[in-house]
C-alpha atoms as a PDB file:
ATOM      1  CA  UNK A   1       0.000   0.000   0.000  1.00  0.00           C
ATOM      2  CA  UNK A   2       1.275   3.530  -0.199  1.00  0.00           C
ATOM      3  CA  UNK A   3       0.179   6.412   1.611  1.00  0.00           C
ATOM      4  CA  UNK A   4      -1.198   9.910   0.047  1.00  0.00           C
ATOM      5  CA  UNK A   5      -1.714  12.932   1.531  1.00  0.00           C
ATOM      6  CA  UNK A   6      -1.925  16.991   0.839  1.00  0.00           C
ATOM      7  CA  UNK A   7       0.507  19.498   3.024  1.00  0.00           C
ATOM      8  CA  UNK A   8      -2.060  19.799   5.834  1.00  0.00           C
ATOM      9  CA  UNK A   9      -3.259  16.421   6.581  1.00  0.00           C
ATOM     10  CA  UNK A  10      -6.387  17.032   6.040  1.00  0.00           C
ATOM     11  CA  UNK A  11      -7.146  14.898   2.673  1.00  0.00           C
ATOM     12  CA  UNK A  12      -5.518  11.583   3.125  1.00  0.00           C
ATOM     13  CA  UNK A  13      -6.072   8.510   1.366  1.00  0.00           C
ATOM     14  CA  UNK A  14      -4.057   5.334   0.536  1.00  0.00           C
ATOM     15  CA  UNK A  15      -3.439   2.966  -3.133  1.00  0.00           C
ATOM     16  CA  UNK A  16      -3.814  -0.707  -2.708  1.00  0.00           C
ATOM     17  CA  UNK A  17      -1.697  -1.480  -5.200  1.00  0.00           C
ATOM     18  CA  UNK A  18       1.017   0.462  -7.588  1.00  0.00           C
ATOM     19  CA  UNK A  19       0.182   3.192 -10.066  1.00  0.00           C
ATOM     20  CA  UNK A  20       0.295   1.501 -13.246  1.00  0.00           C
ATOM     21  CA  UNK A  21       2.329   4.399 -14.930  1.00  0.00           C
ATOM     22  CA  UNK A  22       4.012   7.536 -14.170  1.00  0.00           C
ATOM     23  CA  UNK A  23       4.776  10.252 -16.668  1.00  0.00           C
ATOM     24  CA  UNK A  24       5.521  14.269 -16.433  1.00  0.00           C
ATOM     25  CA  UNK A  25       3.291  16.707 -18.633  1.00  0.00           C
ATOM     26  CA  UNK A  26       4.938  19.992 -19.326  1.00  0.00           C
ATOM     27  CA  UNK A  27       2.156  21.916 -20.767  1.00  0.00           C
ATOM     28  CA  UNK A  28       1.811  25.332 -18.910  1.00  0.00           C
ATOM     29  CA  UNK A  29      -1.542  24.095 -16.913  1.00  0.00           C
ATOM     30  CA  UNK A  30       0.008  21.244 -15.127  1.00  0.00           C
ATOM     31  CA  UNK A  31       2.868  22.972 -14.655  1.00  0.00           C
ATOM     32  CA  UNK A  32       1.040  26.294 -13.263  1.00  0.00           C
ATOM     33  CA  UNK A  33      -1.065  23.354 -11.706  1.00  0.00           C
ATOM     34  CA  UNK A  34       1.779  21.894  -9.452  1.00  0.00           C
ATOM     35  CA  UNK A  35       1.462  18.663 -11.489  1.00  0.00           C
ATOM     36  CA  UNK A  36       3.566  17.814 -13.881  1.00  0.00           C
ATOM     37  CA  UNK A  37       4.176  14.832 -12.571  1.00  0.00           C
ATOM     38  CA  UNK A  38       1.626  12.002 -12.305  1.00  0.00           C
ATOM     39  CA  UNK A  39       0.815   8.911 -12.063  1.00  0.00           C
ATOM     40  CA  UNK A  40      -1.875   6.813 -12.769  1.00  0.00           C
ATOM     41  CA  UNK A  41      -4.025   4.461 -10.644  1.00  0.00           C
ATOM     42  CA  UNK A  42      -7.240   2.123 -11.248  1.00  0.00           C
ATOM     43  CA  UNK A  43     -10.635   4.087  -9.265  1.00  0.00           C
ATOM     44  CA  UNK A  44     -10.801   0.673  -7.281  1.00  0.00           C
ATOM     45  CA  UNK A  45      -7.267   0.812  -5.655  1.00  0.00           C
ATOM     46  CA  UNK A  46      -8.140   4.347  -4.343  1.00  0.00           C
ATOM     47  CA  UNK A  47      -9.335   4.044  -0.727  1.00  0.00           C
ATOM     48  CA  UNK A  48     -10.247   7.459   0.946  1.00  0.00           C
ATOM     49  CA  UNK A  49      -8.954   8.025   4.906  1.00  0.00           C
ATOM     50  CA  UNK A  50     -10.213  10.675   5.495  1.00  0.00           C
ATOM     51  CA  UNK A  51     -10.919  14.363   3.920  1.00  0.00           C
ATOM     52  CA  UNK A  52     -12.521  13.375   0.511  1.00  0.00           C
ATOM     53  CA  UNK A  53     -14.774  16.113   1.657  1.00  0.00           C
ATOM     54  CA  UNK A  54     -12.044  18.773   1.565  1.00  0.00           C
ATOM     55  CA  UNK A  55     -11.123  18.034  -2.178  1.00  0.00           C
ATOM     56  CA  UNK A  56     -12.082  20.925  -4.143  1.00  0.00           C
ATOM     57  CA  UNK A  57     -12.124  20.690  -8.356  1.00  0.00           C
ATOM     58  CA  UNK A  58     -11.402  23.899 -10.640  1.00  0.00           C
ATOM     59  CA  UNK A  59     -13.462  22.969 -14.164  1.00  0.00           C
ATOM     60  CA  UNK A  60     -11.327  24.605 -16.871  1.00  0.00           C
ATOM     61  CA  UNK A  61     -13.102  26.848 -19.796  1.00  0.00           C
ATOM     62  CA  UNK A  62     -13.551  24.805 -22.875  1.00  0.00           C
ATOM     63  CA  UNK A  63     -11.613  23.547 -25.211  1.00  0.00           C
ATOM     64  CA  UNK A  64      -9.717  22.205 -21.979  1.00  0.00           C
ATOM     65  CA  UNK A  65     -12.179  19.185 -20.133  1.00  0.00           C
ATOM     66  CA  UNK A  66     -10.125  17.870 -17.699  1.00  0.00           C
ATOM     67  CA  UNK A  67     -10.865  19.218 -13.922  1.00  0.00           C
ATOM     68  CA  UNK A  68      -7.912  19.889 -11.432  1.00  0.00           C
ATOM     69  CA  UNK A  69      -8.186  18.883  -7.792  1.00  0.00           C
ATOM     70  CA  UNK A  70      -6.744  19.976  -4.859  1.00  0.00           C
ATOM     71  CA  UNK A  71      -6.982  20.330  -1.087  1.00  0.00           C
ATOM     72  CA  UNK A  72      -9.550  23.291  -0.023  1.00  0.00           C
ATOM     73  CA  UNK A  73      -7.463  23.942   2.716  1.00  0.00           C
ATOM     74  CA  UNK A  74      -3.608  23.539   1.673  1.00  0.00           C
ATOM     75  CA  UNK A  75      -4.001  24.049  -1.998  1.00  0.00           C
ATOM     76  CA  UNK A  76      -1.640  20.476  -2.681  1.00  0.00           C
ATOM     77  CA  UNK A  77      -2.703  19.549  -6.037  1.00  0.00           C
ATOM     78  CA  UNK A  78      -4.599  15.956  -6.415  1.00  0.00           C
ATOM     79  CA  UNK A  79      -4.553  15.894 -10.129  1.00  0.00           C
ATOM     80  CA  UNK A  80      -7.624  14.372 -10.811  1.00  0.00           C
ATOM     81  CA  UNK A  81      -8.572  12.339  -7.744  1.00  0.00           C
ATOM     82  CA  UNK A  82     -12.370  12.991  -8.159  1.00  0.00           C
ATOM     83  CA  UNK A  83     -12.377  11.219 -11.499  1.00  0.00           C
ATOM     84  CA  UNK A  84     -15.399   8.957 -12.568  1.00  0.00           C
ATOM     85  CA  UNK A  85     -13.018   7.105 -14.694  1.00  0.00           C
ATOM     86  CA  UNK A  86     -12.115   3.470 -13.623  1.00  0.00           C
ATOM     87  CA  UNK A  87      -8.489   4.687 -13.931  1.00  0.00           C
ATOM     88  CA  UNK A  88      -6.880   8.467 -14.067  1.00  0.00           C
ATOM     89  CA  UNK A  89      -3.938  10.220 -13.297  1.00  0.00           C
ATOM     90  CA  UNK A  90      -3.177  11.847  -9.622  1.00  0.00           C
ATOM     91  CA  UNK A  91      -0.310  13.908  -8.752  1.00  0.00           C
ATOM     92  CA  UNK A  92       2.946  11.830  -7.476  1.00  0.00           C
ATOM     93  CA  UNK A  93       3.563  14.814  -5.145  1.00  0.00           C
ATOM     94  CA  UNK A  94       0.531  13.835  -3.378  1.00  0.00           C
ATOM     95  CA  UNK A  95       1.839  10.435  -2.700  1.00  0.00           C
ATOM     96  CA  UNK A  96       4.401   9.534   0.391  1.00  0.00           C
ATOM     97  CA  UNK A  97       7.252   7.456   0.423  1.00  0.00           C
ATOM     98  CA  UNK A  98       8.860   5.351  -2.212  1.00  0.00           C
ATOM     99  CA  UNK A  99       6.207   4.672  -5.694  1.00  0.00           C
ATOM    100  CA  UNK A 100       8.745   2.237  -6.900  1.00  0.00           C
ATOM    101  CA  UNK A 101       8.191   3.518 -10.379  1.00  0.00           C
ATOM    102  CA  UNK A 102      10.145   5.939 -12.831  1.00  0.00           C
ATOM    103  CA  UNK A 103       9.067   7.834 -15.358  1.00  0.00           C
ATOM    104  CA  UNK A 104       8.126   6.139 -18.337  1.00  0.00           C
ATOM    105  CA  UNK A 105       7.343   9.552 -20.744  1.00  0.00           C
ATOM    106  CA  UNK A 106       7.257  13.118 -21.403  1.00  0.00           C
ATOM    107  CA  UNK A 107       4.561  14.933 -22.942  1.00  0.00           C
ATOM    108  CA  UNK A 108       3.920  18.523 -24.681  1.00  0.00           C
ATOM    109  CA  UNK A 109       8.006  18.916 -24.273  1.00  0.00           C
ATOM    110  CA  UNK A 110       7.568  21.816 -26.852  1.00  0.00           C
ATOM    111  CA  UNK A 111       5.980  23.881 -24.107  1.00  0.00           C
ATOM    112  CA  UNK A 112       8.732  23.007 -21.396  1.00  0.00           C
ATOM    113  CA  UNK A 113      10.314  25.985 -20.136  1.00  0.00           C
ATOM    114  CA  UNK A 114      14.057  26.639 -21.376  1.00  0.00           C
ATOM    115  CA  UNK A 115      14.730  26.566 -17.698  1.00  0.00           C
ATOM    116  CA  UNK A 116      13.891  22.716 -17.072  1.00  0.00           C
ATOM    117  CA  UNK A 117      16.233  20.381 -18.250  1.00  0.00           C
ATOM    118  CA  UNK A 118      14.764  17.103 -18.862  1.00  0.00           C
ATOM    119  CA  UNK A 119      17.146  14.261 -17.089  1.00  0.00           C
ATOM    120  CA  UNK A 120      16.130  11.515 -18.121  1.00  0.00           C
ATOM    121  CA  UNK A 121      15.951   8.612 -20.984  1.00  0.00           C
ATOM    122  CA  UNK A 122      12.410   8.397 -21.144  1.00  0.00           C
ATOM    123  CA  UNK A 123      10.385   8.620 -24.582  1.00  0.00           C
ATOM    124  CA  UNK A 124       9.063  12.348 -25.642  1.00  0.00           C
ATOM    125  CA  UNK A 125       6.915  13.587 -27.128  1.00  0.00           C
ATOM    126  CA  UNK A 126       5.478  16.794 -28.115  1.00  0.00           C
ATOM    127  CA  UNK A 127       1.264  16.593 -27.795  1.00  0.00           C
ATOM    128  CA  UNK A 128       0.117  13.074 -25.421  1.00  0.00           C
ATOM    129  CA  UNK A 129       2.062   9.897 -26.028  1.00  0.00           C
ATOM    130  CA  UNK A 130       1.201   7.730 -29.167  1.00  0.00           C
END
């Protein structure tokens, strides 16, 4: 199992298994979003502790669809946590301790800042993966 949390404590929830994939987006929303970096679970290894009540969602203006989540009281981004989706991606900074996973792409790299260097081997690409 691994732990998940926000800054505060007050969302906290745990994964009963691994993320299946992890990947960092560098469009300017995630990025502006706090995550770039995510991973991505199945809806029925999600088990809520305690403050899914405190999870607040900002819905983008079309032609974006996909909502951000975060803490109401921290601000810690969730990534998509709420999802109705029987698997989505959540923030890795949201998760504690070890994931045991590296990342496995880059996306929307033509957007990355000059300032980030990208450090490792993993596939790009510049819109979503193939």
């Amino acid at each position: 199992m691994i732990n998940g949390s926000c800054c505060c404590g007050a969302v906290t929830f745990r994964l009963l298994s691994k993320p299946t994939m992890m990947g960092t987006c560098h469009c300017s929303r995630c990025r502006k979003a706090g995550a770039s970096t995510i991973v991505f679970v199945k809806r029925q290894d999600l088990e809520w502790l305690s403050g899914r009540e405190h999870v607040q969602t900002y819905h983008p203006q079309p032609p974006f669809k996909y909502g951000r989540c975060f803490c109401g009281t921290c601000g810690t981004s969730l990534g998509e946590i709420l999802s109705p989706d029987d698997s989505f991606p959540i923030a890795a900074n949201a998760l504690d301790g070890d994931l045991g996973l590296t990342n496995q792409f880059h996306e929307f790299v033509s957007d990355k800042p000059a300032w980030y260097e990208i450090c490792d081997d993993a596939p790009q690409s510049m819109g979503h993966p193939a």
